[in-house]
PDB file of N, CA and C in Angstrom:
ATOM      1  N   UNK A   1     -10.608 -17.367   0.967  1.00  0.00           N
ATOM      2  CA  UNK A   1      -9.470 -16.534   0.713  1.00  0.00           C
ATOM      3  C   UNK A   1      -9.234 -16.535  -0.795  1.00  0.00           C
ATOM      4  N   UNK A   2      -8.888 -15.364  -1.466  1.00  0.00           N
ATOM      5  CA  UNK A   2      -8.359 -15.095  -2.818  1.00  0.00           C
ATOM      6  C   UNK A   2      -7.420 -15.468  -3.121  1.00  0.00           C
ATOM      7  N   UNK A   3      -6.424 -15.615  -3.962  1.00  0.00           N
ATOM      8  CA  UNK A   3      -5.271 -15.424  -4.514  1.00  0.00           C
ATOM      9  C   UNK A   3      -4.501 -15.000  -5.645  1.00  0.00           C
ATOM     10  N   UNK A   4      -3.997 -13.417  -6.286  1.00  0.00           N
ATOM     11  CA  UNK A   4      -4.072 -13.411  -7.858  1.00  0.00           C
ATOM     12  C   UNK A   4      -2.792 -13.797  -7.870  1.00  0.00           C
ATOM     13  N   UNK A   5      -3.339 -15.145  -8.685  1.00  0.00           N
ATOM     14  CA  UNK A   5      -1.978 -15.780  -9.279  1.00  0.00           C
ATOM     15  C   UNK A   5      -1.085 -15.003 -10.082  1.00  0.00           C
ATOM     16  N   UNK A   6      -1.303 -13.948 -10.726  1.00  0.00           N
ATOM     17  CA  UNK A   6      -0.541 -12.937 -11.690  1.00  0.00           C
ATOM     18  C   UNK A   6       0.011 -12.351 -10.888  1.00  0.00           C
ATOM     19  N   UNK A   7      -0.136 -12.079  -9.663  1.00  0.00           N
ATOM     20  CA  UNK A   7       0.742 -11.359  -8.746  1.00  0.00           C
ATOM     21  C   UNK A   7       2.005 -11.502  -9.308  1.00  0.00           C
ATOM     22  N   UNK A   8       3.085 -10.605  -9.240  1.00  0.00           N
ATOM     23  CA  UNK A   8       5.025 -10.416  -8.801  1.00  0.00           C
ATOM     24  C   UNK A   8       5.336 -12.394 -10.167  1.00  0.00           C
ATOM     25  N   UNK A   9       4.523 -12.030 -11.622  1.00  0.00           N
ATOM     26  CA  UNK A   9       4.769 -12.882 -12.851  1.00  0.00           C
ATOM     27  C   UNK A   9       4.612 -13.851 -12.771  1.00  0.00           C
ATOM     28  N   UNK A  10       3.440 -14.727 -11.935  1.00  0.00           N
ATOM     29  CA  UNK A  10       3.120 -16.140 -11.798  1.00  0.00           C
ATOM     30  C   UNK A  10       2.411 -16.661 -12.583  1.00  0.00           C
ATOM     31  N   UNK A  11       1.518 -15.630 -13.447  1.00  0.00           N
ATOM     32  CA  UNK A  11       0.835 -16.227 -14.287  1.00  0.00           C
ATOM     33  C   UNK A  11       0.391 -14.546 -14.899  1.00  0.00           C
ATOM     34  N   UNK A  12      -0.501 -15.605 -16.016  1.00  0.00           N
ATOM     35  CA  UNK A  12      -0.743 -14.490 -17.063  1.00  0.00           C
ATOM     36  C   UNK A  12      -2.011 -13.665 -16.347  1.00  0.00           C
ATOM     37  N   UNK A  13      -1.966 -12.146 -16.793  1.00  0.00           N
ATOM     38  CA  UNK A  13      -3.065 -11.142 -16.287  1.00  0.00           C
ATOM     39  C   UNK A  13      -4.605 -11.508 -16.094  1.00  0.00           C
ATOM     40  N   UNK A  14      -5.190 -11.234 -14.990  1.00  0.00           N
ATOM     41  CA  UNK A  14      -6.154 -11.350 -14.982  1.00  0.00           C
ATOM     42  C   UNK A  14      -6.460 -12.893 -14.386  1.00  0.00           C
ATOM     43  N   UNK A  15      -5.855 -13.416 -14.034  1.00  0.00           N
ATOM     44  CA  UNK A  15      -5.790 -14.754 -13.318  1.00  0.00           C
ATOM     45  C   UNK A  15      -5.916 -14.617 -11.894  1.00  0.00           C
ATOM     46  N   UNK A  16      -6.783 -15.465 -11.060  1.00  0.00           N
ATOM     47  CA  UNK A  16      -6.837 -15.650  -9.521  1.00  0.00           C
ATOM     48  C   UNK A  16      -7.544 -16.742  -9.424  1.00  0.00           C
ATOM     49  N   UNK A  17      -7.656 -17.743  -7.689  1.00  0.00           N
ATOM     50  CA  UNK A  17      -8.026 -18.221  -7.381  1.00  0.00           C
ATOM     51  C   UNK A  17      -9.369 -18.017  -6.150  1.00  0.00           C
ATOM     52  N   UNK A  18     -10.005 -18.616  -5.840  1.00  0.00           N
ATOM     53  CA  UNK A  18     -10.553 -18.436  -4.840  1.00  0.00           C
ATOM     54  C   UNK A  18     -10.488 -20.107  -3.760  1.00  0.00           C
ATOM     55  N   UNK A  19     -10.131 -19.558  -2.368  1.00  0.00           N
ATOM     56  CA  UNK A  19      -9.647 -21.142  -1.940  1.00  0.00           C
ATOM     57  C   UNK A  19     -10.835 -21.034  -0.524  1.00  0.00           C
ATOM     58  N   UNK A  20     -11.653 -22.069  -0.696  1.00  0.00           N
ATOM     59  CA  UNK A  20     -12.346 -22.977   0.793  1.00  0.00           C
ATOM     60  C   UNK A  20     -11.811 -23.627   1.183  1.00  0.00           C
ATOM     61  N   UNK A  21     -12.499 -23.362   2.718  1.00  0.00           N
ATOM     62  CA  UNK A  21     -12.228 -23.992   3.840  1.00  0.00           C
ATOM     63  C   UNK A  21     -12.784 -25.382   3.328  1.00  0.00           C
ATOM     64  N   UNK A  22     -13.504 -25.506   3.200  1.00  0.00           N
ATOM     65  CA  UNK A  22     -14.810 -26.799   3.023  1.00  0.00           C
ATOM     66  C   UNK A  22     -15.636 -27.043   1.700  1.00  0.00           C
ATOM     67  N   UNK A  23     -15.902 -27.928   1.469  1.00  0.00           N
ATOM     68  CA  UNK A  23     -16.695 -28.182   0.372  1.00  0.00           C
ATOM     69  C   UNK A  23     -17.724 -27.529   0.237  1.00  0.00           C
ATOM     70  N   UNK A  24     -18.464 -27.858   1.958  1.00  0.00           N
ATOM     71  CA  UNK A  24     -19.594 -26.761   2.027  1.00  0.00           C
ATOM     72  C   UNK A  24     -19.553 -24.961   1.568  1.00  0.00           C
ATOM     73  N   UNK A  25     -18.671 -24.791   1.689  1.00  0.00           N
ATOM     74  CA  UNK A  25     -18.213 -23.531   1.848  1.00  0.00           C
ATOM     75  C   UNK A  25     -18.254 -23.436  -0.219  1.00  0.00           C
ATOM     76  N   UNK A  26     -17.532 -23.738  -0.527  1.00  0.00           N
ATOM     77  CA  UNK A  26     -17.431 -23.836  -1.852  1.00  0.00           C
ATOM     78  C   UNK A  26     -18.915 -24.082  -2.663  1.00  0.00           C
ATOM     79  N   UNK A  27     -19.717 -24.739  -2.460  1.00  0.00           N
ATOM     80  CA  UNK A  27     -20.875 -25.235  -3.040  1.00  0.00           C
ATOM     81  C   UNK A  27     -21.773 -24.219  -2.499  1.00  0.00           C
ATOM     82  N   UNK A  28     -21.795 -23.724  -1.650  1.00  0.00           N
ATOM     83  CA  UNK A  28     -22.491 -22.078  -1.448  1.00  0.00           C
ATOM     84  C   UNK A  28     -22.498 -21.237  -2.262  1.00  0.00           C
ATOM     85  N   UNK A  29     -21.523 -21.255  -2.897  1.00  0.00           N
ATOM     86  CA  UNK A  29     -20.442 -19.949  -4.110  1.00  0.00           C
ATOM     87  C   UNK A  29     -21.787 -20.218  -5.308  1.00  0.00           C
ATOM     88  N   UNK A  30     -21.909 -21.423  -5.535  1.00  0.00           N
ATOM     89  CA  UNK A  30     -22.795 -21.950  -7.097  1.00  0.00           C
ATOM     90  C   UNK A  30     -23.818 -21.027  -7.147  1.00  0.00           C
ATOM     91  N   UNK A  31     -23.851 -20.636  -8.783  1.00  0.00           N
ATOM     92  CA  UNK A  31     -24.970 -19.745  -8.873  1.00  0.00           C
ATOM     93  C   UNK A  31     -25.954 -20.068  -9.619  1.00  0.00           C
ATOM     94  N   UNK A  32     -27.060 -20.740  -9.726  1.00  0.00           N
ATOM     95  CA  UNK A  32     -28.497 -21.032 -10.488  1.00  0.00           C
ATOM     96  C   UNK A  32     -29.180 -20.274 -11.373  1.00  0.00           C
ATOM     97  N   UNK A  33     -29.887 -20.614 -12.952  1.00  0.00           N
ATOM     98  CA  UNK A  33     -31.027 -19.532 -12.762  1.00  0.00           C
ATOM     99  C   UNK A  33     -31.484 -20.285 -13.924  1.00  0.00           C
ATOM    100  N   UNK A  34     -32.778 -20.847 -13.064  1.00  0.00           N
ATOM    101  CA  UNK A  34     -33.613 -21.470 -14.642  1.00  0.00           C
ATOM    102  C   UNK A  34     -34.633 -21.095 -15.241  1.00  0.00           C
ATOM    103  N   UNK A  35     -34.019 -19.863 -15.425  1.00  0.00           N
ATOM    104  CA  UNK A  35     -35.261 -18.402 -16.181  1.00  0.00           C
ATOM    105  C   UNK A  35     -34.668 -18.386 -17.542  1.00  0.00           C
ATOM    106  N   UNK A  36     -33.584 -18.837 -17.585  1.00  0.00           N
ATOM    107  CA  UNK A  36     -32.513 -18.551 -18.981  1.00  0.00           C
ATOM    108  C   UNK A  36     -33.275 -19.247 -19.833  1.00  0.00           C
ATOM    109  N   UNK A  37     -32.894 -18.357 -21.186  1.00  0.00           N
ATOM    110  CA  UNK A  37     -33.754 -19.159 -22.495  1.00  0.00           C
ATOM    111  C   UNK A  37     -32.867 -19.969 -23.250  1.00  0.00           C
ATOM    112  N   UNK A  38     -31.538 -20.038 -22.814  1.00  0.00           N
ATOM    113  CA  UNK A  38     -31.118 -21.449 -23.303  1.00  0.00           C
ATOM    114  C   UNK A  38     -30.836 -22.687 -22.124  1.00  0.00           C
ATOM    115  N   UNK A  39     -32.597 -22.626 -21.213  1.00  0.00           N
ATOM    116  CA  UNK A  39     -32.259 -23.808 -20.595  1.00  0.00           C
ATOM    117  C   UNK A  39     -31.528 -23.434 -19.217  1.00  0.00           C
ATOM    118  N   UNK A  40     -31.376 -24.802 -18.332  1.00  0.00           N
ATOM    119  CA  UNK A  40     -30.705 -24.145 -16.737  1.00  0.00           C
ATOM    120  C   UNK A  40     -29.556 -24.032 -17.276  1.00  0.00           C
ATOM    121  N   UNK A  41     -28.836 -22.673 -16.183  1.00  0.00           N
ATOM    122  CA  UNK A  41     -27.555 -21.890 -16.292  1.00  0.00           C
ATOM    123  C   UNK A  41     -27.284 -22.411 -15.239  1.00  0.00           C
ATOM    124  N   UNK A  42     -26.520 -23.123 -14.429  1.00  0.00           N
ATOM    125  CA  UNK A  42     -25.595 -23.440 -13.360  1.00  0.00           C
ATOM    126  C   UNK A  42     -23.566 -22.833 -13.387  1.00  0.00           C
ATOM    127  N   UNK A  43     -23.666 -22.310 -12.728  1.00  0.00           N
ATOM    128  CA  UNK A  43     -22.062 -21.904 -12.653  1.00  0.00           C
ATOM    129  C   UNK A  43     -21.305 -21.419 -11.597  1.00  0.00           C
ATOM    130  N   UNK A  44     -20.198 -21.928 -10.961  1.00  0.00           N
ATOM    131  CA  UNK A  44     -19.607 -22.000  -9.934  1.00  0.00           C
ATOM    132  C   UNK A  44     -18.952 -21.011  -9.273  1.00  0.00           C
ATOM    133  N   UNK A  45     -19.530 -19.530 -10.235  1.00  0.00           N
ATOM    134  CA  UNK A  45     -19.380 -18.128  -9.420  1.00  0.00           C
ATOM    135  C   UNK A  45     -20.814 -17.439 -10.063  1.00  0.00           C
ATOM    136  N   UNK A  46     -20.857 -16.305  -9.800  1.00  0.00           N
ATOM    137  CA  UNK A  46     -21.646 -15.594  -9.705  1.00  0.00           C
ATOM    138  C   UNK A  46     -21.440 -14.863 -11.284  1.00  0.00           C
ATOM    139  N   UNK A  47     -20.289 -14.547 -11.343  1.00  0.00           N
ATOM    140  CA  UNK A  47     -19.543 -14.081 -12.744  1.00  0.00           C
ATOM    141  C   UNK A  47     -19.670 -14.566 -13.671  1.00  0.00           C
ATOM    142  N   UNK A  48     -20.011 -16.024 -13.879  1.00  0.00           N
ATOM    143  CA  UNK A  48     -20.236 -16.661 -14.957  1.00  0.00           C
ATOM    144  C   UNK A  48     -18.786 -17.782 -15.596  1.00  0.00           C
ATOM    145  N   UNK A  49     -19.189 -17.817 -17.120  1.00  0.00           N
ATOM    146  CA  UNK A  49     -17.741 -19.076 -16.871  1.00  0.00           C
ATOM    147  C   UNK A  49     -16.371 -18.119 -17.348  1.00  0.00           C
ATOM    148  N   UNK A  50     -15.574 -18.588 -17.104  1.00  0.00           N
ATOM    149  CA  UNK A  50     -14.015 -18.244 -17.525  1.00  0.00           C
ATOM    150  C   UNK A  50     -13.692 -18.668 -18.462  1.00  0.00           C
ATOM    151  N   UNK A  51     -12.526 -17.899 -19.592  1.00  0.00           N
ATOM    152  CA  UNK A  51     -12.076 -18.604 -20.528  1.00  0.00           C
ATOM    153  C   UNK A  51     -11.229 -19.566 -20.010  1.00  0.00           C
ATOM    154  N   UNK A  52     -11.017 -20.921 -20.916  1.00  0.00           N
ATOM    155  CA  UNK A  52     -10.320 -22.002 -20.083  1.00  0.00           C
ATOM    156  C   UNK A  52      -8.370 -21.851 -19.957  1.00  0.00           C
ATOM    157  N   UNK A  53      -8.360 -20.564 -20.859  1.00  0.00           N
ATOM    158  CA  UNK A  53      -6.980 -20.318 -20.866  1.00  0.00           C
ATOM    159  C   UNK A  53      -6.462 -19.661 -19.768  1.00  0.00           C
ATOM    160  N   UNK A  54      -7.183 -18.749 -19.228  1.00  0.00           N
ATOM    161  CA  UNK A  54      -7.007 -18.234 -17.787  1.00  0.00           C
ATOM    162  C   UNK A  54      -7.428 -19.081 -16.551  1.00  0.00           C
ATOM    163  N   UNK A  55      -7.784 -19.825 -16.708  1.00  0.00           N
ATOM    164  CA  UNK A  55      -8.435 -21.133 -15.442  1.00  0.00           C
ATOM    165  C   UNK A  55      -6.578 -21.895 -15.933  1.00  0.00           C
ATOM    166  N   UNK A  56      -6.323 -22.556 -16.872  1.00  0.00           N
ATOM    167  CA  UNK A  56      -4.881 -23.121 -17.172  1.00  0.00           C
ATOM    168  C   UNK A  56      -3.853 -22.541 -16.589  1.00  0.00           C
ATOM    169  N   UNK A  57      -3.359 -21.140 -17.010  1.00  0.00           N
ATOM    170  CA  UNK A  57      -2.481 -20.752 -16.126  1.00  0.00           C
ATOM    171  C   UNK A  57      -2.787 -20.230 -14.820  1.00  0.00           C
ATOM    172  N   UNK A  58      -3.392 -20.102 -14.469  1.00  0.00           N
ATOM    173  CA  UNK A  58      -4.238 -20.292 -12.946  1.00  0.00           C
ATOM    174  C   UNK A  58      -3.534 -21.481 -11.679  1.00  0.00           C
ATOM    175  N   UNK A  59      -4.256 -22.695 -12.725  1.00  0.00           N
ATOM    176  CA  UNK A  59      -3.634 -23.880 -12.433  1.00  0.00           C
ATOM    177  C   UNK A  59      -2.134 -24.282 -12.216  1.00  0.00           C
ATOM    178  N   UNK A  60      -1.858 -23.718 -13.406  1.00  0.00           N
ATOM    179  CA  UNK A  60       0.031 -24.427 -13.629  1.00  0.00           C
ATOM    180  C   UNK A  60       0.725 -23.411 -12.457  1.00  0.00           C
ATOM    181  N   UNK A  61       0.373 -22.146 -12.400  1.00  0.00           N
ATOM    182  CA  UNK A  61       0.882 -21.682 -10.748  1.00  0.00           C
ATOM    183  C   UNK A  61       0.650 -21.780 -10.280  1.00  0.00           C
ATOM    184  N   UNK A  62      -0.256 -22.052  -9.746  1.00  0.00           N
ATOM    185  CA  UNK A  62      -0.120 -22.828  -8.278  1.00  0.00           C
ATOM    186  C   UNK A  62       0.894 -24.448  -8.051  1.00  0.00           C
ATOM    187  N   UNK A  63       0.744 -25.418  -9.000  1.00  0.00           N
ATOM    188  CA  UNK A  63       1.072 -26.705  -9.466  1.00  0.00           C
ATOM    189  C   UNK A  63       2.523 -26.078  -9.392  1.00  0.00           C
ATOM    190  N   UNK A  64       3.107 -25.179 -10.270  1.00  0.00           N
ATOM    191  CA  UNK A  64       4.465 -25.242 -10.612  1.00  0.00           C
ATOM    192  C   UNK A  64       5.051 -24.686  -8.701  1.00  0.00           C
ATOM    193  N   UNK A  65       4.446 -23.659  -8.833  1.00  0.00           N
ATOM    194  CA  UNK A  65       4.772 -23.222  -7.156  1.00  0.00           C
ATOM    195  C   UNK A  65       4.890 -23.804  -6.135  1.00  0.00           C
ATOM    196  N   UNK A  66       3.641 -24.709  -5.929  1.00  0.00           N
ATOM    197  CA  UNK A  66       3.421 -25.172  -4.597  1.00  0.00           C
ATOM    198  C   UNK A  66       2.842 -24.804  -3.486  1.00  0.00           C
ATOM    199  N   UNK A  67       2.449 -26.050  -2.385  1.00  0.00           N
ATOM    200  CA  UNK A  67       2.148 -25.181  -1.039  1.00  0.00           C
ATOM    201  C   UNK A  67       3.431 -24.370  -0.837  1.00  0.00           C
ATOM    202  N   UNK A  68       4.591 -25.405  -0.520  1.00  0.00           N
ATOM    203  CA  UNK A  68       5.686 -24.481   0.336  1.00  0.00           C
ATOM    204  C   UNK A  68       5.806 -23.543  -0.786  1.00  0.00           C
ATOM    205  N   UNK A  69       5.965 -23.357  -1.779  1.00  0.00           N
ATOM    206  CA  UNK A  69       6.323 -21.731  -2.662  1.00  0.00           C
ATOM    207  C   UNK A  69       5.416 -20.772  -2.002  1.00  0.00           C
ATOM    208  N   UNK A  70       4.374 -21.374  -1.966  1.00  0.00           N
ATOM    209  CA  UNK A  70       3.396 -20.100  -1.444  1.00  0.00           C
ATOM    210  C   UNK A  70       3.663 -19.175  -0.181  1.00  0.00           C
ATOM    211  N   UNK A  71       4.046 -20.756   0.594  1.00  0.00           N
ATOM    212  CA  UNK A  71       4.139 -19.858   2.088  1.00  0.00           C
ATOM    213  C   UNK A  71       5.351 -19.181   1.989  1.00  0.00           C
ATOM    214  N   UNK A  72       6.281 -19.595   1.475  1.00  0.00           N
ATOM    215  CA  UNK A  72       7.629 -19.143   1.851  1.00  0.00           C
ATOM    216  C   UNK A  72       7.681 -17.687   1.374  1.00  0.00           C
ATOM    217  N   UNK A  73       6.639 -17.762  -0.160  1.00  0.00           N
ATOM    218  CA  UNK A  73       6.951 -16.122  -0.679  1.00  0.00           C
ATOM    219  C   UNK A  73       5.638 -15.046   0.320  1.00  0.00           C
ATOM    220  N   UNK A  74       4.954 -15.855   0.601  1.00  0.00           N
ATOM    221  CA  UNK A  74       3.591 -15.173   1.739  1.00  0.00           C
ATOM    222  C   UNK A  74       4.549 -14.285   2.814  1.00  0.00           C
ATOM    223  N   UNK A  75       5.768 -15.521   3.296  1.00  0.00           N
ATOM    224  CA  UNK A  75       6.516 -15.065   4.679  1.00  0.00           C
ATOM    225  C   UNK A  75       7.338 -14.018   4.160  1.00  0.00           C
ATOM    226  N   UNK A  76       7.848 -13.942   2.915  1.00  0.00           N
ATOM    227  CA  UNK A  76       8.657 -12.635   2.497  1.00  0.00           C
ATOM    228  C   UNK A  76       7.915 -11.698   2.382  1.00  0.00           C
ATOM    229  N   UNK A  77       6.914 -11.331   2.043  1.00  0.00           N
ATOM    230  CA  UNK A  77       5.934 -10.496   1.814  1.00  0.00           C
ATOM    231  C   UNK A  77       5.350  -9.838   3.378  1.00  0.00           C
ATOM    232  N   UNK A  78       5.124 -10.427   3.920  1.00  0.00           N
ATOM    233  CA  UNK A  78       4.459 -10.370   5.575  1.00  0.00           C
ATOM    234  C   UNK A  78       5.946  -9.208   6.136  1.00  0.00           C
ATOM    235  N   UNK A  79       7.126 -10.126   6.026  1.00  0.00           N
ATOM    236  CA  UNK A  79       7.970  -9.866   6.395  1.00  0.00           C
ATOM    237  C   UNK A  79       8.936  -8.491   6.136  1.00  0.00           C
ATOM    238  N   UNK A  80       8.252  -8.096   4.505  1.00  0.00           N
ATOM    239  CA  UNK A  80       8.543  -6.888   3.801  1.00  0.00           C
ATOM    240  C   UNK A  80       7.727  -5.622   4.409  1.00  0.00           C
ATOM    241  N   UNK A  81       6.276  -6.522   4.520  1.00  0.00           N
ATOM    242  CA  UNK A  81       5.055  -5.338   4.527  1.00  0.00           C
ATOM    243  C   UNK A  81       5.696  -4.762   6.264  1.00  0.00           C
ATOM    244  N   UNK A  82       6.133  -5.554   7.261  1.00  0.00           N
ATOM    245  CA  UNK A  82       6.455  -5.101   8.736  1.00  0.00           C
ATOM    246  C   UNK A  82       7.088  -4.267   8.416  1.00  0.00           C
ATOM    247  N   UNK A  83       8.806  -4.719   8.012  1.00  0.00           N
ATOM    248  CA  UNK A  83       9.799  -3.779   7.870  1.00  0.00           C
ATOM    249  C   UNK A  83       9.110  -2.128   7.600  1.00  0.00           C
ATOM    250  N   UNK A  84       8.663  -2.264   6.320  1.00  0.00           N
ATOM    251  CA  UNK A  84       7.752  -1.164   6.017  1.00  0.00           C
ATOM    252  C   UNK A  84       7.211  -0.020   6.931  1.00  0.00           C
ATOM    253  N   UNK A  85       6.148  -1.197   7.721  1.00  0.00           N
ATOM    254  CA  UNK A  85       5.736  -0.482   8.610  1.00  0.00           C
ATOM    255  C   UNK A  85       6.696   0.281   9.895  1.00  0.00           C
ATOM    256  N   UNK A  86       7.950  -0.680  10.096  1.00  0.00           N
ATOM    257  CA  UNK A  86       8.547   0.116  10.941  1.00  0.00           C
ATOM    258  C   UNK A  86       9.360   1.017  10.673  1.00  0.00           C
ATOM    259  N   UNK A  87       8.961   1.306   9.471  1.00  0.00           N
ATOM    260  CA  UNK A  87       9.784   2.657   9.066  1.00  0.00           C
ATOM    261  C   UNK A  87       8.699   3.756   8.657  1.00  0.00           C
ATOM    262  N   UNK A  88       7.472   3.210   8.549  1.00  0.00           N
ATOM    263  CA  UNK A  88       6.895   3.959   8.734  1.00  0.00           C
ATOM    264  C   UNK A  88       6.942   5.018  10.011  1.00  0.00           C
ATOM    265  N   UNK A  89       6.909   4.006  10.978  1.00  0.00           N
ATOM    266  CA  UNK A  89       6.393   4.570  12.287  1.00  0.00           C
ATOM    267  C   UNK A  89       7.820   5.087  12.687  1.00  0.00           C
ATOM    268  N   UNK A  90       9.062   5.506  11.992  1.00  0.00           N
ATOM    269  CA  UNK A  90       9.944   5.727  12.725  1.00  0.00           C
ATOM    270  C   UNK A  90      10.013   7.183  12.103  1.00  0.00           C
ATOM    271  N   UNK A  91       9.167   7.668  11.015  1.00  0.00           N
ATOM    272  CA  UNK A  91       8.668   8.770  10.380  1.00  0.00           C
ATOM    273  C   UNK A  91       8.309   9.886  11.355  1.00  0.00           C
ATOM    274  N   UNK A  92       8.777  11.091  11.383  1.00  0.00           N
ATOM    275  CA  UNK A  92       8.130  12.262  12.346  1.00  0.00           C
ATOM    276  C   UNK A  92       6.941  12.659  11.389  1.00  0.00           C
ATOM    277  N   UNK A  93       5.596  12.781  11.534  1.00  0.00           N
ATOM    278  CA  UNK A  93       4.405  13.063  11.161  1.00  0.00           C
ATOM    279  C   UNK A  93       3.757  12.192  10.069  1.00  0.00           C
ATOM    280  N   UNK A  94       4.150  11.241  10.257  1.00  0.00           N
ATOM    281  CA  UNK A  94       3.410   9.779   9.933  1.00  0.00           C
ATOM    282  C   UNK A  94       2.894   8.791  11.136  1.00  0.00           C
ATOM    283  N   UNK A  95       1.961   8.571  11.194  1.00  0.00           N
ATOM    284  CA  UNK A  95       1.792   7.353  11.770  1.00  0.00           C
ATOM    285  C   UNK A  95       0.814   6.362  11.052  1.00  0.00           C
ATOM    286  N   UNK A  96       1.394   4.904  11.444  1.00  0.00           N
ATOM    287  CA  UNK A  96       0.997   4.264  10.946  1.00  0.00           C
ATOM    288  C   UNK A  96      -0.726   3.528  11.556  1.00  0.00           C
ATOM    289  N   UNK A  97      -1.968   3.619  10.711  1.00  0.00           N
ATOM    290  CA  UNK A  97      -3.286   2.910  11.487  1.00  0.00           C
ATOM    291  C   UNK A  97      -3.266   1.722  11.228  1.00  0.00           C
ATOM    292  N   UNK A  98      -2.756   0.749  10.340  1.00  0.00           N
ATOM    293  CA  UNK A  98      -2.638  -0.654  10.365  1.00  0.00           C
ATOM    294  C   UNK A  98      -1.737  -1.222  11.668  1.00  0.00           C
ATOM    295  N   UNK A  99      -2.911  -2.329  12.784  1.00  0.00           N
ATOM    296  CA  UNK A  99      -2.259  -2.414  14.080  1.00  0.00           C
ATOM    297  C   UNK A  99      -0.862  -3.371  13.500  1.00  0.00           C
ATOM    298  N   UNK A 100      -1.317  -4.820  12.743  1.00  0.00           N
ATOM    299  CA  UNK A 100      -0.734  -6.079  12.482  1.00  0.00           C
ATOM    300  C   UNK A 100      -0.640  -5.787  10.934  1.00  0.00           C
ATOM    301  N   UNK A 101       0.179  -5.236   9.893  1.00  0.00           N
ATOM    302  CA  UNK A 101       0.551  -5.180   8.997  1.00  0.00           C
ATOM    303  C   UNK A 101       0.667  -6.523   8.465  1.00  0.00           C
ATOM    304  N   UNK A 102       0.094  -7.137   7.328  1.00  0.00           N
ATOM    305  CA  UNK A 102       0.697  -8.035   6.814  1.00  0.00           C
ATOM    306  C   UNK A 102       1.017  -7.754   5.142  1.00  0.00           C
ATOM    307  N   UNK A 103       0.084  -7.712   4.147  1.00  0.00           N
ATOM    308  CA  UNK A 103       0.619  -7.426   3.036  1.00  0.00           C
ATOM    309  C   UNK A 103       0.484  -6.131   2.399  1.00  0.00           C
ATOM    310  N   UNK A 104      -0.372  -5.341   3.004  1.00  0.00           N
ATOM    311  CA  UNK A 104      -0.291  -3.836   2.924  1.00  0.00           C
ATOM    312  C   UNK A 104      -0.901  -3.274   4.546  1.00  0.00           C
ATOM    313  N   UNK A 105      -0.898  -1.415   4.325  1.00  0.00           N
ATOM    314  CA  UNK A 105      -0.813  -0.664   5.861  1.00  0.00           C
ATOM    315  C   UNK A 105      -1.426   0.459   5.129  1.00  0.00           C
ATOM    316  N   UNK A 106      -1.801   1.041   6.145  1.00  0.00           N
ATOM    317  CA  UNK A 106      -2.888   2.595   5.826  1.00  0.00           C
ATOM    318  C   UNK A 106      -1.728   3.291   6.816  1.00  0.00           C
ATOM    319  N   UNK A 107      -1.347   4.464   6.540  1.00  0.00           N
ATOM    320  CA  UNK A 107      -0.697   5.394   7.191  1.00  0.00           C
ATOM    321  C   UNK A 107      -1.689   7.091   7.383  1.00  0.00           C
ATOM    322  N   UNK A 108      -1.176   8.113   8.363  1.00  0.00           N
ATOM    323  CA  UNK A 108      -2.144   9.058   8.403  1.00  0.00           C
ATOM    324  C   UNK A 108      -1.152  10.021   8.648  1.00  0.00           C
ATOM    325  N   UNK A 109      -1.291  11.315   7.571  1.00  0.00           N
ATOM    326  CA  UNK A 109       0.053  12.264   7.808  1.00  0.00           C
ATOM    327  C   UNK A 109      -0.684  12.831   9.135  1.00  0.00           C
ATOM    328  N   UNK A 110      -0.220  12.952  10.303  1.00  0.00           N
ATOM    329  CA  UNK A 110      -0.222  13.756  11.380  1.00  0.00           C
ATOM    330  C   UNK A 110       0.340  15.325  11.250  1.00  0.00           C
ATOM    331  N   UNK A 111       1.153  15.481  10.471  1.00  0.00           N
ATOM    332  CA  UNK A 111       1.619  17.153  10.327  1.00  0.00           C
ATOM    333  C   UNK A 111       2.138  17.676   8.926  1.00  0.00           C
ATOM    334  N   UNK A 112       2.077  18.994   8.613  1.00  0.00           N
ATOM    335  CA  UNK A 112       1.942  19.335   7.698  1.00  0.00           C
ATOM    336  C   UNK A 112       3.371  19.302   7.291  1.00  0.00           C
ATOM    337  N   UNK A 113       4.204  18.447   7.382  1.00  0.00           N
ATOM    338  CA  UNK A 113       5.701  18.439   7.251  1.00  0.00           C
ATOM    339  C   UNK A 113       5.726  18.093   5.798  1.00  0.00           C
ATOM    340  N   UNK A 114       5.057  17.362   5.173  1.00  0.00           N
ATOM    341  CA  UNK A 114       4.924  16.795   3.733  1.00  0.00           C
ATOM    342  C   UNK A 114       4.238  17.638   2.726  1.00  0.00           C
ATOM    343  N   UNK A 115       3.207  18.537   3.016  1.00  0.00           N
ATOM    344  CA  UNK A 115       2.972  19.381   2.403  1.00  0.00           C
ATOM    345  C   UNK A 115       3.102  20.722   1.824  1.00  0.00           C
ATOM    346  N   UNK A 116       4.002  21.451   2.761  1.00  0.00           N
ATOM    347  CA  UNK A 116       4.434  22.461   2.834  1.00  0.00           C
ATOM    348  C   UNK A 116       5.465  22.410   1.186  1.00  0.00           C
TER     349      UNK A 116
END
């Protein structure tokens, strides 16, 4: 699972995480290549390395936040994206194709009520 920490001012732009289940899972991610002419390249995405200033505030939000910050603002969010949806669906020539809405929804104009 992802997470951009810059999301709704948690950290500075361009910041995210990536979170495993497992170690295994994580050590899969590593990327090799000892074709490089300065020697083996090992690095723990595919992307290459990060500046360490964006890995820092990366860090300090999550640290300053927390698990419970996370979930609690996850559950407002979940809880926003529904509402949403049920106003979507209370729309005459909208309906909504996202079954279980959680942090975003795809909607489909059914009639030309919006275009006209």
């Amino acid at each position: 699972m992802s997470a951009d920490t810059h999301k709704y001012g948690h950290a500075t732009k361009g910041t995210s995480v990536v979170l495993f289940k497992s170690s295994d899972l994580q050590h899969a991610s590593y990327f090799s290549y000892s074709h490089w002419s300065g020697g083996l390249y090992i690095t723990p995405t595919f992307a290459g390395s990060r500046p360490g200033a964006l890995i820092a505030c990366a860090w300090a939000a999550l640290v300053s936040i927390g698990e419970s910050g996370y979930q609690q603002r996850a559950q407002v969010i979940v809880e926003a994206a529904r509402r949403i949806a049920d106003a979507i669906k209370s729309i005459d020539g909208l309906k909504l194709m996202t079954q279980n809405p959680t942090m975003w929804y795809a909607l489909h104009q059914t009639c030309s009520t919006f275009t006209d």
